[in-house]
C-alpha atoms as a PDB file:
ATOM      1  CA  UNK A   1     -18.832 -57.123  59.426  1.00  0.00           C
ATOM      2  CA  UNK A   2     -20.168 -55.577  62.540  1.00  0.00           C
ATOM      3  CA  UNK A   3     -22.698 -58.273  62.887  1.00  0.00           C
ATOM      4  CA  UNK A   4     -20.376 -60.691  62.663  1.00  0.00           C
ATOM      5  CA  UNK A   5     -17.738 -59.268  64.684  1.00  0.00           C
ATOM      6  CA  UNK A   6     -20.997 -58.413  67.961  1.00  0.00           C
ATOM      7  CA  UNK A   7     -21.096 -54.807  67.008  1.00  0.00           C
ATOM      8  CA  UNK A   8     -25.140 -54.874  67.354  1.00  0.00           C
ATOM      9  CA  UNK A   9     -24.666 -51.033  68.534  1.00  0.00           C
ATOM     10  CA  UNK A  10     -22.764 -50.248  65.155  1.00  0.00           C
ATOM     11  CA  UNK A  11     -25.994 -51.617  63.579  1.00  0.00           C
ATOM     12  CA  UNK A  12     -28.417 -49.870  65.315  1.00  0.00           C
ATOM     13  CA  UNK A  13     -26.938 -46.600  64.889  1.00  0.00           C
ATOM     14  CA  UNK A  14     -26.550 -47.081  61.310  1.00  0.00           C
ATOM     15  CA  UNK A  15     -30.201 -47.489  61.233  1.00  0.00           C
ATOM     16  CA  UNK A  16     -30.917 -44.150  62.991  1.00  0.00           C
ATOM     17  CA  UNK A  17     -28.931 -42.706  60.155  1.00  0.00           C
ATOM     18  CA  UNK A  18     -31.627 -43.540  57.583  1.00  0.00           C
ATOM     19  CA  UNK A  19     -34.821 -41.530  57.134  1.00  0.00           C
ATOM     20  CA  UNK A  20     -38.053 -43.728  57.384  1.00  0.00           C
ATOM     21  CA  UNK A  21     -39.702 -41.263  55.755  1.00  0.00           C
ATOM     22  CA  UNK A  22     -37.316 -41.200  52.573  1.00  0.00           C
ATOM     23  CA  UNK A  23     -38.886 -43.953  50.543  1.00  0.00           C
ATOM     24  CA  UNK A  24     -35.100 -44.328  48.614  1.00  0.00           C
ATOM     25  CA  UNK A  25     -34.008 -46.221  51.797  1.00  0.00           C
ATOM     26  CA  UNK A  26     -36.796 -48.529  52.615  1.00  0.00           C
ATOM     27  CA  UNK A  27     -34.453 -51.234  51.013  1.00  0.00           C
ATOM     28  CA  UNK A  28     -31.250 -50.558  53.165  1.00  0.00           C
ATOM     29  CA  UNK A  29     -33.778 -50.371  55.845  1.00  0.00           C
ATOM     30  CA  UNK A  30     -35.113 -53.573  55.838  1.00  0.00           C
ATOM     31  CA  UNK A  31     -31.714 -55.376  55.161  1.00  0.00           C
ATOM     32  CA  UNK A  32     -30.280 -53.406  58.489  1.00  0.00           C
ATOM     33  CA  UNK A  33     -34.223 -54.187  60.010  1.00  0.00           C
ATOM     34  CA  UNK A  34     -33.306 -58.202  58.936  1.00  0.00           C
ATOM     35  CA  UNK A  35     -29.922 -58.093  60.281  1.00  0.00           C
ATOM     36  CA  UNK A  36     -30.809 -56.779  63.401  1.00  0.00           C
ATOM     37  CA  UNK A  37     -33.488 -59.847  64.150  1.00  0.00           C
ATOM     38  CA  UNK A  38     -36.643 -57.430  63.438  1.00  0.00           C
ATOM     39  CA  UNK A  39     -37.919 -59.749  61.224  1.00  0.00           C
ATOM     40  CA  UNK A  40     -41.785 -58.281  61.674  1.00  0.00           C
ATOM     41  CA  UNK A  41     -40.364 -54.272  61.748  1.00  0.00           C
ATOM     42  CA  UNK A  42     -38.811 -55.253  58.246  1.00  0.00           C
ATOM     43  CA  UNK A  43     -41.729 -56.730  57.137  1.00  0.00           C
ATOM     44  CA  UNK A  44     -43.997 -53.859  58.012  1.00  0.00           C
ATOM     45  CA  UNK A  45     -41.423 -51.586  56.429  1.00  0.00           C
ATOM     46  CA  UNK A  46     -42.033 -52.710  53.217  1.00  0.00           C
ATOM     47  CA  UNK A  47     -45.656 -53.155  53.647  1.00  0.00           C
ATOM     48  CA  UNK A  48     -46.874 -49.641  52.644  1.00  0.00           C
ATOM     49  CA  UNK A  49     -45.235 -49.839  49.584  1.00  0.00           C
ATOM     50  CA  UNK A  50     -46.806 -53.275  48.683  1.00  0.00           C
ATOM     51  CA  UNK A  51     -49.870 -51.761  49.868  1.00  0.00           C
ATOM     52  CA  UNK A  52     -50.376 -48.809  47.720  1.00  0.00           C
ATOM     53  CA  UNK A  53     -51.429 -50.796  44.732  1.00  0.00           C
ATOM     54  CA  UNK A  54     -48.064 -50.417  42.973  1.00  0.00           C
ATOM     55  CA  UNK A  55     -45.974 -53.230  44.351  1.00  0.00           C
ATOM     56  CA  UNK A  56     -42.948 -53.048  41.912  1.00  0.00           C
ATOM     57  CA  UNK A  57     -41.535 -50.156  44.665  1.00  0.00           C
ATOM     58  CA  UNK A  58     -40.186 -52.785  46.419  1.00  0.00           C
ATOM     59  CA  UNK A  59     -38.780 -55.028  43.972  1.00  0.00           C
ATOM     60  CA  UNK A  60     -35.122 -53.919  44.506  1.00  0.00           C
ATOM     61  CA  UNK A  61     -35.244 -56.323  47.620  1.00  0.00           C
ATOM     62  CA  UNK A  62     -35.747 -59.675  45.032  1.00  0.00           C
ATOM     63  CA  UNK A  63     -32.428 -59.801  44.548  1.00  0.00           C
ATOM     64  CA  UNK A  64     -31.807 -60.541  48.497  1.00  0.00           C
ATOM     65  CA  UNK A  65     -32.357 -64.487  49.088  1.00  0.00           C
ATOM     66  CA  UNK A  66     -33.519 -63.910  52.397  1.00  0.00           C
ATOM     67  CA  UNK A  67     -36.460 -61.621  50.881  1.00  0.00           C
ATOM     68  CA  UNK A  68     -39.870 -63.767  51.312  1.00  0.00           C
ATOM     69  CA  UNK A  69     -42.791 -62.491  49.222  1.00  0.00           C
ATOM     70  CA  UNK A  70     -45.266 -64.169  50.649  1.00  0.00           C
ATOM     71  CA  UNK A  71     -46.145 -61.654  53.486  1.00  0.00           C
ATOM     72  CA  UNK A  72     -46.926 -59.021  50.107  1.00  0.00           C
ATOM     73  CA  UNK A  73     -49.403 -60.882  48.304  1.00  0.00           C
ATOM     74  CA  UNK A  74     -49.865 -58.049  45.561  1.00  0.00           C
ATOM     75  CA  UNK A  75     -46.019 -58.920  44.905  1.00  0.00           C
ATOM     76  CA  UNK A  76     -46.730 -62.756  45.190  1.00  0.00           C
ATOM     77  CA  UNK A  77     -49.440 -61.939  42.432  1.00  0.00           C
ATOM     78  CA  UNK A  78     -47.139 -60.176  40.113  1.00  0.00           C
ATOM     79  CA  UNK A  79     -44.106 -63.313  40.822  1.00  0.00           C
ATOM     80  CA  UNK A  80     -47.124 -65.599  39.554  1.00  0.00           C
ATOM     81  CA  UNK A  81     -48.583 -63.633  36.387  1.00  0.00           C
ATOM     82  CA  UNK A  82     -45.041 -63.400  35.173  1.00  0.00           C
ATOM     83  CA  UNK A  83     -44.000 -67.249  36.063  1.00  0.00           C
ATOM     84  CA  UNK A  84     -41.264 -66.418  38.240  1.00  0.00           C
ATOM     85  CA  UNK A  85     -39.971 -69.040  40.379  1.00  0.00           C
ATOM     86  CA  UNK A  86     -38.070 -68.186  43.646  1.00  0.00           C
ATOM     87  CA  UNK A  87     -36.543 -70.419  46.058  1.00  0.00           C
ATOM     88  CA  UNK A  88     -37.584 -70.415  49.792  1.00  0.00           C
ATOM     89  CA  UNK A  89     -36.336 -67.346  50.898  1.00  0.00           C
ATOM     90  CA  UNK A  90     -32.962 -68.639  53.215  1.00  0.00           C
ATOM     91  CA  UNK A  91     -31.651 -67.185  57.039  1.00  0.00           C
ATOM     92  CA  UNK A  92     -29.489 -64.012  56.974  1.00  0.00           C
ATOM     93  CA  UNK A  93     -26.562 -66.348  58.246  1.00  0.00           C
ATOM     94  CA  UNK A  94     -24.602 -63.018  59.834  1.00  0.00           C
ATOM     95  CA  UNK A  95     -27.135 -61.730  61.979  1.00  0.00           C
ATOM     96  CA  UNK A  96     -26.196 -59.518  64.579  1.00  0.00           C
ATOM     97  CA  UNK A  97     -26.086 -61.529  68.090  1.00  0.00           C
ATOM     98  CA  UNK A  98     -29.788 -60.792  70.002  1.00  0.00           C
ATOM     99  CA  UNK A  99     -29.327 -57.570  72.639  1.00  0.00           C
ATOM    100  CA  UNK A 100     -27.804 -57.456  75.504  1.00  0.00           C
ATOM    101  CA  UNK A 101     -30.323 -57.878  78.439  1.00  0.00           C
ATOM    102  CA  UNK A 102     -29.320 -55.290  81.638  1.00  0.00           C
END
């Protein structure tokens, strides 16, 4: 609701709250990353993961609709061997409002 309601700071601080270097939270982290409008941050946050050769680590985020494989193409490969289909991945339509400029 924060997003919706302009609380971008809300956001942000819930953010801090999460340890980058706990790999249990890479999910909430790119959902709060994706929310936020740092579309390339989120991206690179699940990067290592899809990196290391073992890209099922970041499979909880399939079940977003606004998660786009392509970007991970060790994932894409897996999607492909197994024959699943996904639909283009879609906007987060409650994103939090871009930041306030000073």
């Amino acid at each position: 609701m924060a997003c919706v309601e302009g609380r971008r700071a809300e956001v942000e601080a819930l953010l801090l709250t999460i340890d980058p270097n706990n790999n249990n939270g890479h999910s909430a982290r790119w959902h709060l990353l994706k929310l936020l409008g740092k579309d390339q941050q989120a991206d690179d946050e699940l990067r290592v993961f899809a990196d290391s050769g073992i890209p099922y680590q970041i499979a909880d985020v399939l079940i977003y609709n606004q998660f786009d494989p392509r970007p991970y193409p060790s994932l894409v490969a897996v999607l492909e061997r197994e024959g699943i289909k996904r639909a283009p991945p879609v906007e987060i339509p409650f994103k939090c409002p871009p930041p306030k400029q000073p």
